[in-house]
C-alpha atoms as a PDB file:
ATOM      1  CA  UNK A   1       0.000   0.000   0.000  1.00  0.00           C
ATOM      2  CA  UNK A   2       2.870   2.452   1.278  1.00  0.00           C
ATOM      3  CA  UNK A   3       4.290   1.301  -2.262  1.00  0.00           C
ATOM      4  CA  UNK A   4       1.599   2.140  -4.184  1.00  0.00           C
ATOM      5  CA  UNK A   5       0.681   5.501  -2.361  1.00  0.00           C
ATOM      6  CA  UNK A   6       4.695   6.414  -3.571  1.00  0.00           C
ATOM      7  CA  UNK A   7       4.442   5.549  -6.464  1.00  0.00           C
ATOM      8  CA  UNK A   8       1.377   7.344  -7.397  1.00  0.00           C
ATOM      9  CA  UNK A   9       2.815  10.378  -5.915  1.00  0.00           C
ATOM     10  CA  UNK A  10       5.886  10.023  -8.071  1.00  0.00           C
ATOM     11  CA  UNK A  11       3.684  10.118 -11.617  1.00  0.00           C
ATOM     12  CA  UNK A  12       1.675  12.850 -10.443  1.00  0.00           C
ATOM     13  CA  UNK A  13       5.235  14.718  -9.918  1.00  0.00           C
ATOM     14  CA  UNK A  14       6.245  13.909 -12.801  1.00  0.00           C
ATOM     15  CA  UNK A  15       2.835  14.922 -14.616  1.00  0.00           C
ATOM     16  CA  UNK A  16       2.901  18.738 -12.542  1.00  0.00           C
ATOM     17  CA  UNK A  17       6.691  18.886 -14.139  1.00  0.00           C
ATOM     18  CA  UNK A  18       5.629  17.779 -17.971  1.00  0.00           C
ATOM     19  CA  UNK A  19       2.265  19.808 -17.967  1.00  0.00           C
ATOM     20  CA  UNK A  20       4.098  23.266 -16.313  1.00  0.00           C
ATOM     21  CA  UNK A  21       6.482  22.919 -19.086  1.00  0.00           C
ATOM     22  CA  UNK A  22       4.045  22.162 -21.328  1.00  0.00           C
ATOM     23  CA  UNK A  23       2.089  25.100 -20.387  1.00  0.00           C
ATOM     24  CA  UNK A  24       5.323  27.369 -20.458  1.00  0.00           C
ATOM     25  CA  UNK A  25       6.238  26.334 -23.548  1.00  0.00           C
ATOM     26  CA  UNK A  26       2.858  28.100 -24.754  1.00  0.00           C
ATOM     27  CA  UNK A  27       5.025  31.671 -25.277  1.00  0.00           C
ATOM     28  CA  UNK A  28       6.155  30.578 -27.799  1.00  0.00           C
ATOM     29  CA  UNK A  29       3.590  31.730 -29.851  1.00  0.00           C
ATOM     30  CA  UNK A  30       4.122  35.156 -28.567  1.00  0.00           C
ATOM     31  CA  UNK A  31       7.872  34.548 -30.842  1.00  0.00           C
ATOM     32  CA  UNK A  32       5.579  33.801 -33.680  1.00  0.00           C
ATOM     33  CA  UNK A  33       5.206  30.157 -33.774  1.00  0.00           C
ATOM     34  CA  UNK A  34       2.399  28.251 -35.443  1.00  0.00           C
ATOM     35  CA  UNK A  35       0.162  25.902 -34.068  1.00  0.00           C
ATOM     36  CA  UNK A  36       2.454  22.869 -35.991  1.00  0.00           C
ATOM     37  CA  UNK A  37       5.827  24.044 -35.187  1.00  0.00           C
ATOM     38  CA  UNK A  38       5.048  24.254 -31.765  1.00  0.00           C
ATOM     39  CA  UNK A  39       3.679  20.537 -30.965  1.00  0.00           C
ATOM     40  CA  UNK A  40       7.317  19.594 -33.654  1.00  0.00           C
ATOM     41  CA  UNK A  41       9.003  21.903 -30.489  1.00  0.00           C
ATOM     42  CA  UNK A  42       7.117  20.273 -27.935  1.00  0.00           C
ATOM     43  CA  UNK A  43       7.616  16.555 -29.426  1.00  0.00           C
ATOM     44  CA  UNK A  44      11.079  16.875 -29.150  1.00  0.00           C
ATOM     45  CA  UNK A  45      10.977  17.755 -25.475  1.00  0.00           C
ATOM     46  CA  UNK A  46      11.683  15.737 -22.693  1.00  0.00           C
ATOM     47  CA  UNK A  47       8.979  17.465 -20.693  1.00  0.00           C
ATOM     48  CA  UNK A  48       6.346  15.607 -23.124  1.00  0.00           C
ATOM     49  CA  UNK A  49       7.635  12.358 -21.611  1.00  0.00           C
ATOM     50  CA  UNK A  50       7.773  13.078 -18.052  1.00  0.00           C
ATOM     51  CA  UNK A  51       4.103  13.917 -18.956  1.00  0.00           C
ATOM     52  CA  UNK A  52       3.275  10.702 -20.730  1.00  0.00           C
ATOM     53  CA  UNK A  53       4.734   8.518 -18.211  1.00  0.00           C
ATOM     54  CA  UNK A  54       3.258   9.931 -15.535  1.00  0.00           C
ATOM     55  CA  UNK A  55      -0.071   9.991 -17.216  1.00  0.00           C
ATOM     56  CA  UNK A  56       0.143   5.991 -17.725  1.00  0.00           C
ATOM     57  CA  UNK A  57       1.533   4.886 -14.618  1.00  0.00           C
ATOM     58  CA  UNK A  58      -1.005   7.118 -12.759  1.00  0.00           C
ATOM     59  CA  UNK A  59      -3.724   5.042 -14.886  1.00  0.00           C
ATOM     60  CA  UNK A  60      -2.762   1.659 -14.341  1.00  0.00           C
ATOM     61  CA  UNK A  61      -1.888   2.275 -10.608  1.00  0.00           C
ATOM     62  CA  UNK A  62      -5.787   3.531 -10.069  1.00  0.00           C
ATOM     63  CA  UNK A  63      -7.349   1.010 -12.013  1.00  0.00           C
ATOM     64  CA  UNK A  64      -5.560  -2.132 -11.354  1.00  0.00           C
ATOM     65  CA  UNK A  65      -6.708  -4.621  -9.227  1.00  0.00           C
ATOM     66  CA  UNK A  66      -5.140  -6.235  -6.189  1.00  0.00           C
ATOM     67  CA  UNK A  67      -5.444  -9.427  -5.647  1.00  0.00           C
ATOM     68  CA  UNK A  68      -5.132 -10.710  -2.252  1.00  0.00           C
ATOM     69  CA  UNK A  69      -3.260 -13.989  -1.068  1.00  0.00           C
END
């Protein structure tokens, strides 16, 4: 449990870090970036991947089932 309570804390850190980022990243249209090259920009980031990961481990840790011995 005191696994799983870490662990879900851990991909919702990393979700806060990809999404700020994310969100950051959104002046860039004030540099005149388009719509396109700004998810290319944000693709390449590692930010987008923090994100993602957190996103799916935070999924499968709330929907999974445990099974008890």
């Amino acid at each position: 449990m005191l696994t799983k309570l870490i662990i879900i804390i851990m991909s919702f850190i990393f979700m806060l870090y990809g999404l700020s980022f994310i969100l950051i990243y959104i002046n860039l249209f004030s540099f005149g970036y388009n719509i396109k090259e700004y998810f290319l920009f944000i693709t390449k980031r590692y930010e987008l991947y923090l994100f993602i990961i957190g996103l799916i481990i935070e999924i499968y840790f709330l929907i999974r089932k445990e099974y008890k011995k």
